[in-house]
C-alpha atoms as a PDB file:
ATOM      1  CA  UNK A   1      88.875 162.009 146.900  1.00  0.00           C
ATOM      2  CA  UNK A   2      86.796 161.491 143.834  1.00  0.00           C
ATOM      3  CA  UNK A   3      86.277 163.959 141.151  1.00  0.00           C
ATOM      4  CA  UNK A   4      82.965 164.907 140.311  1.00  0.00           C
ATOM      5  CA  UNK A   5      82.007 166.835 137.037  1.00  0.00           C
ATOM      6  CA  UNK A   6      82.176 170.649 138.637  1.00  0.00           C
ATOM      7  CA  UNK A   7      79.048 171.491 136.191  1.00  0.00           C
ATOM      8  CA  UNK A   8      77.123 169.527 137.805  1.00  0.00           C
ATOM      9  CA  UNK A   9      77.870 170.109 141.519  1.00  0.00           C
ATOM     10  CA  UNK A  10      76.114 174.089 141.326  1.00  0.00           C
ATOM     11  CA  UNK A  11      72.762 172.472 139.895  1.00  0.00           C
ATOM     12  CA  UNK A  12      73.130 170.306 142.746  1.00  0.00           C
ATOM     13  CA  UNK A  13      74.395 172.443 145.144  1.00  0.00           C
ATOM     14  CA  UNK A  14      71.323 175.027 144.193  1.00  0.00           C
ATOM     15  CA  UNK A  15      69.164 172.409 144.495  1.00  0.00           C
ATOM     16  CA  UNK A  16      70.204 171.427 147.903  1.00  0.00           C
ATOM     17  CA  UNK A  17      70.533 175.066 149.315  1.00  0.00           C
ATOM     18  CA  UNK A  18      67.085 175.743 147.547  1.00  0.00           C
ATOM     19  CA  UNK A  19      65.369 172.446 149.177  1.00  0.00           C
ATOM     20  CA  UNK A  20      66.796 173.812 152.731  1.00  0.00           C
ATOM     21  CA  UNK A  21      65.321 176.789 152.412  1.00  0.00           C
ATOM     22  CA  UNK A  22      62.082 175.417 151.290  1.00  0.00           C
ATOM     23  CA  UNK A  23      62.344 172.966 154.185  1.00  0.00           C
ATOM     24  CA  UNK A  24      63.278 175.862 156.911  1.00  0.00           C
ATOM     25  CA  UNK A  25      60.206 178.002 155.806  1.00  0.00           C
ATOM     26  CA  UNK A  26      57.939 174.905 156.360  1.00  0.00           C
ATOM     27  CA  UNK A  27      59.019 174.136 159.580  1.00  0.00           C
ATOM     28  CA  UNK A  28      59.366 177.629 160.655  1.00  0.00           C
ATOM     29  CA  UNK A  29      55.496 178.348 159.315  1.00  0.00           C
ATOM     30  CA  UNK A  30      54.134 175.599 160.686  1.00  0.00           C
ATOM     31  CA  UNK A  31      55.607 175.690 164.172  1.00  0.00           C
ATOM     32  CA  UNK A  32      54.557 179.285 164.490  1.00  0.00           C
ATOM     33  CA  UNK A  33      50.951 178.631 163.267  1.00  0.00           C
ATOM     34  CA  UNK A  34      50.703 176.079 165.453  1.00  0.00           C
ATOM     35  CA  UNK A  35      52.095 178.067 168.315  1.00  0.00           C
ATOM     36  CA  UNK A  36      49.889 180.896 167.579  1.00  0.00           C
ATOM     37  CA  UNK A  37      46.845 178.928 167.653  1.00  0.00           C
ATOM     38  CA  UNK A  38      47.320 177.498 170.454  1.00  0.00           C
ATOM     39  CA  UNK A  39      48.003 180.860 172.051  1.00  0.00           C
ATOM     40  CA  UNK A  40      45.057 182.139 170.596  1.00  0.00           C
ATOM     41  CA  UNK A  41      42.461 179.659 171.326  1.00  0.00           C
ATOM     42  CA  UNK A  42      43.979 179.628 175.470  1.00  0.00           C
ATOM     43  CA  UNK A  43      43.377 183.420 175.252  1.00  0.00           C
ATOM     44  CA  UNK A  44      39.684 183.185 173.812  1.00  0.00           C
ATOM     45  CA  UNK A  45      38.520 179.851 176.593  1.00  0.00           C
ATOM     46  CA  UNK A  46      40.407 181.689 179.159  1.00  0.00           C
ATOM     47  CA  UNK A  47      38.554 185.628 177.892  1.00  0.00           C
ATOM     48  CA  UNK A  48      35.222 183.488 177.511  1.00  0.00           C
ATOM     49  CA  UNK A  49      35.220 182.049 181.268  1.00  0.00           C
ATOM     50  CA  UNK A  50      37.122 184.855 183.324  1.00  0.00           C
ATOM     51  CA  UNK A  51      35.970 187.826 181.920  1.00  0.00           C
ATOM     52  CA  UNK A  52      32.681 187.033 179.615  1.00  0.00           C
ATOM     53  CA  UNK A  53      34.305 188.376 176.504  1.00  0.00           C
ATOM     54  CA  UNK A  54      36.979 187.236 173.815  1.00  0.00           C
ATOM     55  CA  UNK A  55      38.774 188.821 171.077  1.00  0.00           C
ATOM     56  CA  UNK A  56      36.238 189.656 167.892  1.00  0.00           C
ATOM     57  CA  UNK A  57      38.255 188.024 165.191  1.00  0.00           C
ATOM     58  CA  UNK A  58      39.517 185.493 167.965  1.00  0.00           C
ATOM     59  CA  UNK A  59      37.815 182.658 166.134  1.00  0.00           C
ATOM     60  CA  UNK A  60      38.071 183.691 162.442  1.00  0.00           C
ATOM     61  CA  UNK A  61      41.827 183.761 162.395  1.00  0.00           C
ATOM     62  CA  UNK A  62      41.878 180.422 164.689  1.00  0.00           C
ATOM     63  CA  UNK A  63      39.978 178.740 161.542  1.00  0.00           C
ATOM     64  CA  UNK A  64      42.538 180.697 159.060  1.00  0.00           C
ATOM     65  CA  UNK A  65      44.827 179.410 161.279  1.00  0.00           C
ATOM     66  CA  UNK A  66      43.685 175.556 160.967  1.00  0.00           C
ATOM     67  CA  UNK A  67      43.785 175.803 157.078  1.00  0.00           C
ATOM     68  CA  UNK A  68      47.427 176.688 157.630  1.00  0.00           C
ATOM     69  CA  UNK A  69      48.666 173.875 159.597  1.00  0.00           C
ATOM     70  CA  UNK A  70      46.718 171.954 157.740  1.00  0.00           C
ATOM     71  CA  UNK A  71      48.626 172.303 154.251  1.00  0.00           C
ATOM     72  CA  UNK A  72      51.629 172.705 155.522  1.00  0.00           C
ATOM     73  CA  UNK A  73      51.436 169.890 157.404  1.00  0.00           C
ATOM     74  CA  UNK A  74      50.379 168.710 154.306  1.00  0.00           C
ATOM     75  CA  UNK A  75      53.464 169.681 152.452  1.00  0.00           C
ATOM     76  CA  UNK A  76      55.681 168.691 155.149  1.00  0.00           C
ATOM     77  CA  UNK A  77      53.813 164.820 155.540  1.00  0.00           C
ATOM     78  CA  UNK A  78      54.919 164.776 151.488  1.00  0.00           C
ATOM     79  CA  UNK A  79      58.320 165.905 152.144  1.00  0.00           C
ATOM     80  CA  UNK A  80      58.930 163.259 154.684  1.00  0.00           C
ATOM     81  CA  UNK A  81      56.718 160.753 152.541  1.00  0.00           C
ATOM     82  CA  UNK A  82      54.533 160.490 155.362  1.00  0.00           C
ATOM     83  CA  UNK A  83      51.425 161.230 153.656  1.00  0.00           C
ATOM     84  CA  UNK A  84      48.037 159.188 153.769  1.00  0.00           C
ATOM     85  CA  UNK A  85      48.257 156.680 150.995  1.00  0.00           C
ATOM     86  CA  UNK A  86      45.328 153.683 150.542  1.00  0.00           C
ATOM     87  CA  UNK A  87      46.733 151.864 147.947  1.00  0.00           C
ATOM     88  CA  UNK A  88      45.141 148.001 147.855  1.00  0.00           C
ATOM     89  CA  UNK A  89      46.745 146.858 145.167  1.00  0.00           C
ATOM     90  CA  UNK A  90      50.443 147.372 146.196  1.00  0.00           C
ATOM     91  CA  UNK A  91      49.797 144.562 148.444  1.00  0.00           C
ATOM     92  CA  UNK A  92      49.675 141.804 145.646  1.00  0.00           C
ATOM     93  CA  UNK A  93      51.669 142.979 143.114  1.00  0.00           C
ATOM     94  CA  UNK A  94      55.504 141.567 142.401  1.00  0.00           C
ATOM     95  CA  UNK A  95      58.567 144.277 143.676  1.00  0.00           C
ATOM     96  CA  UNK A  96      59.057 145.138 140.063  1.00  0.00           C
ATOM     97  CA  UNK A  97      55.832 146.131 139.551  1.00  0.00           C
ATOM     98  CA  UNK A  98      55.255 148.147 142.836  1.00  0.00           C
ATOM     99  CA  UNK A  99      57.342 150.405 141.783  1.00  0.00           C
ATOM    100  CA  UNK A 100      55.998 151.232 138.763  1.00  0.00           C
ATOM    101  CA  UNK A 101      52.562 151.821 140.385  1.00  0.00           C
ATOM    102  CA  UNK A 102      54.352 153.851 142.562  1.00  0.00           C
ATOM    103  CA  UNK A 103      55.420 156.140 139.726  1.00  0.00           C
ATOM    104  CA  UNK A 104      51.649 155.894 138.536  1.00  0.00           C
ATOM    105  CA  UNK A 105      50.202 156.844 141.968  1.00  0.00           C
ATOM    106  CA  UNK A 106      52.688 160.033 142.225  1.00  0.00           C
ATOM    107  CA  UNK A 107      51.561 161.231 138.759  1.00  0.00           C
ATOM    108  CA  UNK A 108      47.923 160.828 139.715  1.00  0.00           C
ATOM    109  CA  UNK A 109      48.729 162.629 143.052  1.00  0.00           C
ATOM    110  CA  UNK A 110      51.031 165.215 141.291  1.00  0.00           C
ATOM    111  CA  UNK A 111      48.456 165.968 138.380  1.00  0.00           C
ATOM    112  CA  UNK A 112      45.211 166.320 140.971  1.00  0.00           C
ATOM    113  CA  UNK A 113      47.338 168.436 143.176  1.00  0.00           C
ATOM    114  CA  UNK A 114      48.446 170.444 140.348  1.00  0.00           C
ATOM    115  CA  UNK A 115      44.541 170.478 139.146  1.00  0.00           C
ATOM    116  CA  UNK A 116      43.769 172.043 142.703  1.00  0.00           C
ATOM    117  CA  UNK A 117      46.685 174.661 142.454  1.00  0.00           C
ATOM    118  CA  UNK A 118      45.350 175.862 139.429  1.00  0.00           C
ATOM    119  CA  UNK A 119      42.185 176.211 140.420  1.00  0.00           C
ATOM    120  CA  UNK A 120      42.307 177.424 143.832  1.00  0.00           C
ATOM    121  CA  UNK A 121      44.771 179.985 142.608  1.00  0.00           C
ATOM    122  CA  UNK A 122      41.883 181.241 139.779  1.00  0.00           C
ATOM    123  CA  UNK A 123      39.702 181.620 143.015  1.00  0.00           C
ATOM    124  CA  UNK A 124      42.443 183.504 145.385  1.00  0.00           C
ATOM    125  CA  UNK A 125      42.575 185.717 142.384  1.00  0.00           C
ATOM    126  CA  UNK A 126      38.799 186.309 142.296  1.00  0.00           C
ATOM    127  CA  UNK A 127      38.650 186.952 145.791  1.00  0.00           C
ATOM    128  CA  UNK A 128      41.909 189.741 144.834  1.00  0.00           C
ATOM    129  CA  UNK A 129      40.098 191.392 142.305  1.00  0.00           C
ATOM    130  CA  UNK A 130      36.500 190.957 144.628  1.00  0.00           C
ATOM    131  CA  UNK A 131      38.222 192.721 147.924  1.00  0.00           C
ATOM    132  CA  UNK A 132      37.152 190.385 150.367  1.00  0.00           C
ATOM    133  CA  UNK A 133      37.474 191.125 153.657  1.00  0.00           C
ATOM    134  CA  UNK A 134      38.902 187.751 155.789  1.00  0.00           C
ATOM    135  CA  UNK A 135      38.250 190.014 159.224  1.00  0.00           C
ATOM    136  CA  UNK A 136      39.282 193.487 160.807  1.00  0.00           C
ATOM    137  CA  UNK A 137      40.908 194.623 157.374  1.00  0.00           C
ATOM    138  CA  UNK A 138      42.608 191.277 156.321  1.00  0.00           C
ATOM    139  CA  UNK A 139      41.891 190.723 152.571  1.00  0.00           C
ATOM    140  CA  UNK A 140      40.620 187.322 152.278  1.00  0.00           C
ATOM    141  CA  UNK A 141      43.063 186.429 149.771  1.00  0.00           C
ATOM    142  CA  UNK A 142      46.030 186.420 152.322  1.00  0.00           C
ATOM    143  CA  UNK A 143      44.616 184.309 154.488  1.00  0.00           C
ATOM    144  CA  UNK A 144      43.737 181.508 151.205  1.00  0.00           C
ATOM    145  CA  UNK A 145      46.945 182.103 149.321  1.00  0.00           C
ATOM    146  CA  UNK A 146      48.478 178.930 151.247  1.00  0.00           C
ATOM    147  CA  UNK A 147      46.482 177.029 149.462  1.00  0.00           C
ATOM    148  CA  UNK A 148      47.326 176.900 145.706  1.00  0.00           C
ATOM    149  CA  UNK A 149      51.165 177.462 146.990  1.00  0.00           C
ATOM    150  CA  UNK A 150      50.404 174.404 149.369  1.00  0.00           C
ATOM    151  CA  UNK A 151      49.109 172.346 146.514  1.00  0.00           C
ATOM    152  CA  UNK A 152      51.246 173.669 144.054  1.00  0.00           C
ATOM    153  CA  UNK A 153      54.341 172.387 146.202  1.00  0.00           C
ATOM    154  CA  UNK A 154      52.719 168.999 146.753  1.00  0.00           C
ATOM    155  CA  UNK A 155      52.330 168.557 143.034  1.00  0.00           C
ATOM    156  CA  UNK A 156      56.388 169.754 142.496  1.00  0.00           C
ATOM    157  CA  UNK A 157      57.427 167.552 144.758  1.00  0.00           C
ATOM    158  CA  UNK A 158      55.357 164.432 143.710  1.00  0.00           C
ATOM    159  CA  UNK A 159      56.279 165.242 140.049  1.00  0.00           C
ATOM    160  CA  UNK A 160      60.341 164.826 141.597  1.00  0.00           C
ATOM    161  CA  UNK A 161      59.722 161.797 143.696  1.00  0.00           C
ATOM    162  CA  UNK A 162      57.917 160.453 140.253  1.00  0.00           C
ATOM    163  CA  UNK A 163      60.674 161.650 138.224  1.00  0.00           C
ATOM    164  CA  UNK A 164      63.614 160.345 140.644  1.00  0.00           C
ATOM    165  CA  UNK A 165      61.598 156.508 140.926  1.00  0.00           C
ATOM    166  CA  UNK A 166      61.754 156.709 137.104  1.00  0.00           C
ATOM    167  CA  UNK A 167      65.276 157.156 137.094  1.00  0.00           C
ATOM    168  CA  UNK A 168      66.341 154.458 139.307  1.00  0.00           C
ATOM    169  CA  UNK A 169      63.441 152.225 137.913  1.00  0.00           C
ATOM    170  CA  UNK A 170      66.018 152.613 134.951  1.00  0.00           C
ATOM    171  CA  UNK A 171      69.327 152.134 136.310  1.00  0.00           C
ATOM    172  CA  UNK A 172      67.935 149.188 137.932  1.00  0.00           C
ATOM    173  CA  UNK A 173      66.456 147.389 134.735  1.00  0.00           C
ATOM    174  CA  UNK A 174      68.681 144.774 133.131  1.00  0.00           C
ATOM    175  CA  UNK A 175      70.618 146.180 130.231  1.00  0.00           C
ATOM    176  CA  UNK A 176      69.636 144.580 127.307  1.00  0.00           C
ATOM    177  CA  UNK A 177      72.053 145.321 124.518  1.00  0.00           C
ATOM    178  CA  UNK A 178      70.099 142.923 121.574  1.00  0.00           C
ATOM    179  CA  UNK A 179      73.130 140.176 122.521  1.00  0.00           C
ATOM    180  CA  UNK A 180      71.287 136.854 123.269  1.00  0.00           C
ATOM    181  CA  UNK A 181      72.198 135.652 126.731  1.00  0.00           C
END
């Protein structure tokens, strides 16, 4: 069995057990969201056309509802690195050099994310200290708060993936130890 340096197994441990968690509440979030609206949006077509009614804040919460699913399957699309990506120039550059615009296009994506955390969280917080009402007597800011968290996530985990391709960008470079070959 080989020994592994027992400092470093709790970081890594944490970070697994951590990561887990993270991934559980995704999937947990999204598949009820989803589940929800569809409930929801059966129950208002089959309200509208039986009984010429529907449920008043029926179609608010079904748009709250698309924001939802729509970051976290935003945040899960990154976690599986199955997100949209139009990158042209990947196409004709040499393997070395991919993945260095790789690194490049997850700091762009990590810092614009980031930008929209920051900012969408300064407006969650206006619409806090405003008391908006979302509907019924849902403060608007619960229904937006998934999206600074969403973004912020994004940004975390595009800063890692960065971070990690650095790291084996390294490991894979020729050591060069100033000895002519």
């Amino acid at each position: 069995m080989p020994q592994t340096n027992s400092a470093q197994r709790p970081s890594s441990s944490l970070i697994q057990r951590v990561n887990y968690v993270i991934t559980f509440a995704e999937n947990t979030l999204l598949a009820l969201s989803l589940l929800v609206m569809i409930g929801l949006a059966s129950t208002q077509i089959i309200m509208r056309n039986v009984w010429n009614s529907g449920l008043a804040w029926g179609d608010i919460s079904l748009s709250i509802l698309v924001l939802w699913v729509g970051m976290l399957g935003a945040m899960v699309a990154t976690r599986e690195q199955n997100h949209i990506s139009i990158d042209v120039l990947s196409r004709f550059l040499p393997q070395h050099f991919k993945r260095v615009n790789q690194i490049i296009l997850d700091c762009f994506t990590a810092t614009v994310c980031g930008l929209l955390s920051y900012h969408s969280l300064r407006f969650v917080m206006m619409e806090y200290d405003e008391g908006t009402i979302a509907f019924e007597s849902i403060p608007a800011w619960v229904c937006e708060a998934i999206i600074p968290f969403g973004f912020g996530l994004i940004a975390l985990r595009c800063s890692f993936t960065a971070l990690a391709r650095c790291i084996a960008l390294i490991r894979k470079a020729p050591q060069h130890d100033g000895v002519s070959p």
